[in-house]
Protein backbone atom coordinates (compact mmCIF):
# COMPACT_ATOMS: atom_id res chain seq x y z
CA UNK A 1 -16.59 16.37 8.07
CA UNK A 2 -17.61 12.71 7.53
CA UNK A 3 -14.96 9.57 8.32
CA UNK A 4 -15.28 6.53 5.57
CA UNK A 5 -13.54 3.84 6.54
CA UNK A 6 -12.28 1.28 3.56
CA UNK A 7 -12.10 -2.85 3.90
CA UNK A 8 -10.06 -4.47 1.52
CA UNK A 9 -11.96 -7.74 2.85
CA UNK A 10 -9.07 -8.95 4.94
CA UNK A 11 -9.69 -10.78 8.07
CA UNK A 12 -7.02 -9.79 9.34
CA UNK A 13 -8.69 -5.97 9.33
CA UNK A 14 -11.52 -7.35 11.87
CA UNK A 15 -9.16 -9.35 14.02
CA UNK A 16 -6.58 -6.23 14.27
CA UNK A 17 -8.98 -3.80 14.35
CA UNK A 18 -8.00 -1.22 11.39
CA UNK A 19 -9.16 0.23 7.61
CA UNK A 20 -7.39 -0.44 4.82
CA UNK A 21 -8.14 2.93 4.17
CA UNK A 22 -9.43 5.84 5.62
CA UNK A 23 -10.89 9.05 4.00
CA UNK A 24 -11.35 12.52 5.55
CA UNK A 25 -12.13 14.87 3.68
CA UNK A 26 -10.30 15.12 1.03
CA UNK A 27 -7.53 13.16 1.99
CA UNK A 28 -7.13 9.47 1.97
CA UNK A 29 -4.90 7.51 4.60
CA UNK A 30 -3.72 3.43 3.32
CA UNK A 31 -2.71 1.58 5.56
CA UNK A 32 0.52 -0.33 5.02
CA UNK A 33 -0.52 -2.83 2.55
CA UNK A 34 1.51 -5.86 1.63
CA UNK A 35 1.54 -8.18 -1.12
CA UNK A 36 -1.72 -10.60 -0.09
CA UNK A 37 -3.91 -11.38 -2.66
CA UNK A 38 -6.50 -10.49 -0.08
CA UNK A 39 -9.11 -12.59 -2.31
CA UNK A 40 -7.37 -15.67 -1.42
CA UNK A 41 -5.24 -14.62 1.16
CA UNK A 42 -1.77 -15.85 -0.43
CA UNK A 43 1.33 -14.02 -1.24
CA UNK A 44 4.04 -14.35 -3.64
CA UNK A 45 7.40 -15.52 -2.39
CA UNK A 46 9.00 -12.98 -4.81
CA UNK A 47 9.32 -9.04 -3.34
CA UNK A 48 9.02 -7.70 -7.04
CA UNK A 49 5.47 -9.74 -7.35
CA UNK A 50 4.81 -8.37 -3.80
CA UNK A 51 5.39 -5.00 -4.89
CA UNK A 52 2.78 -5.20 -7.92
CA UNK A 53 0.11 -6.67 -5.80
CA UNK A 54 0.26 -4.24 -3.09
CA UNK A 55 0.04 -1.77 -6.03
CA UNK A 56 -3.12 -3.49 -7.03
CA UNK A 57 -4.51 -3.52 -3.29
CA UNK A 58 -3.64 0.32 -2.96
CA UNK A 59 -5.24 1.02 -5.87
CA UNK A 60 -7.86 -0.99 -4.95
CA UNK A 61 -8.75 1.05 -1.68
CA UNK A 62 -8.06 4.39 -3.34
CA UNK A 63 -10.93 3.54 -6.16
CA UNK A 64 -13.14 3.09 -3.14
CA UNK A 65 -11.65 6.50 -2.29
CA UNK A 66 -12.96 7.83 -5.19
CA UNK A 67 -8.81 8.99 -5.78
CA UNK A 68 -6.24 7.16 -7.23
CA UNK A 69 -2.26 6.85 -7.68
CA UNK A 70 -2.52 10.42 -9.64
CA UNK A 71 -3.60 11.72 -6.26
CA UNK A 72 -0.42 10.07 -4.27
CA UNK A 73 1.29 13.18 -1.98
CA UNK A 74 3.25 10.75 0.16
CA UNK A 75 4.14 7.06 -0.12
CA UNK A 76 6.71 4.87 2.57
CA UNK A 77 8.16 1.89 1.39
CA UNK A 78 8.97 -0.53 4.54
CA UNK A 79 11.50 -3.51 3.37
CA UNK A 80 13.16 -6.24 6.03
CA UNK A 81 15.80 -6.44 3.52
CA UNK A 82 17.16 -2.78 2.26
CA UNK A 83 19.13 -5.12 -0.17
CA UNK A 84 16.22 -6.11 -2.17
CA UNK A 85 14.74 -2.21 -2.46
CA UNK A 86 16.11 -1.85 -5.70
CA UNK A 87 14.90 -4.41 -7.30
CA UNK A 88 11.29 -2.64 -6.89
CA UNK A 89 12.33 0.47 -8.94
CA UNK A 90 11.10 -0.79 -12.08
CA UNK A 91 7.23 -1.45 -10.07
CA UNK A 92 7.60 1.69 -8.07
CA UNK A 93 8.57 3.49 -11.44
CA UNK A 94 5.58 1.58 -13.06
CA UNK A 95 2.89 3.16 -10.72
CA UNK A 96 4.23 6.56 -9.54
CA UNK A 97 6.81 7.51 -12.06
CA UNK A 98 4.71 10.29 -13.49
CA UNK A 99 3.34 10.87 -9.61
CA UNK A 100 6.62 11.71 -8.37
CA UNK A 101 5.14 11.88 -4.56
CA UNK A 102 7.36 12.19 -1.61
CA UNK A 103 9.07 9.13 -0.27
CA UNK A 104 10.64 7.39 2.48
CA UNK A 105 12.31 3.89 2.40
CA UNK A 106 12.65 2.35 6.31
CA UNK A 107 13.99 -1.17 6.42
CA UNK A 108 11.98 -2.72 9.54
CA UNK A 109 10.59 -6.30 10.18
CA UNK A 110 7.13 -6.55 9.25
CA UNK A 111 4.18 -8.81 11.03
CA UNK A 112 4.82 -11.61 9.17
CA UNK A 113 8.32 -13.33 7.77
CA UNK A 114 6.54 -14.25 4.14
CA UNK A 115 6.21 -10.11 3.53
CA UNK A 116 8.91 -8.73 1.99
CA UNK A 117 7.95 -5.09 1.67
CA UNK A 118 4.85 -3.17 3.02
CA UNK A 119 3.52 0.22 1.41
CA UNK A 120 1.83 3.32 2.87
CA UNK A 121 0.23 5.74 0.86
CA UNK A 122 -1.59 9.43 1.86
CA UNK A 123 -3.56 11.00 -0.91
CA UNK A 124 -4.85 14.10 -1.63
CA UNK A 125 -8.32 14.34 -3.90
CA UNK A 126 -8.30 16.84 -6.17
């Protein structure tokens, strides 16, 4: 069984040293993604507009994936401030509504004090 590793483009992949995605199988493995426009490497200084880009970037990776959000098992939503989680619903609701995937909300500092939430996401091809 063949590994396929997935770049969004981000330096910041090459200087870490991880995929934005990786794909085994049948499953697929994001990474935490965040709100960067990775195009332009810029980020929103609002966590709702954070939210829809890192849907954007996850879907990104899973079309390189050949999956996508239908095929969502598992998603963890990682905010600094649990206070703000709410005001995601409507963008969580948005992309996974019909998905329904297991979840997990952590409130944790992330790498970087502009990110205001980070998302994880395991698929399962079908």
């Amino acid at each position: 069984m063949s590994k396929k590793l997935i770049s969004s483009g981000s330096i910041l992949e090459e200087q870490i040293g991880y995929s934005r995605a990786v794909v085994q199988g049948d499953w697929v493995f994001v990474s935490g993604t965040t709100g960067y426009n990775y195009k332009t490497m810029t980020i929103s200084d609002n966590v709702v507009e954070q939210t829809e880009q890192c849907f954007l970037n996850i879907i990104n990776a899973l079309e390189q994936a050949n999956a996508s959000l239908n095929d969502v098992v598992r998603v963890t939503y990682i905010l600094p401030n649990e206070n703000e989680f709410e005001q995601c619903w409507p963008v969580l609701n948005k992309y996974l509504g019909d998905v329904r995937p297991a979840a997990t909300m952590i409130s944790a500092g992330l790498a970087n004090d502009k990110m205001k939430i980070e998302i994880q996401v395991t698929a399962l091809k079908t």
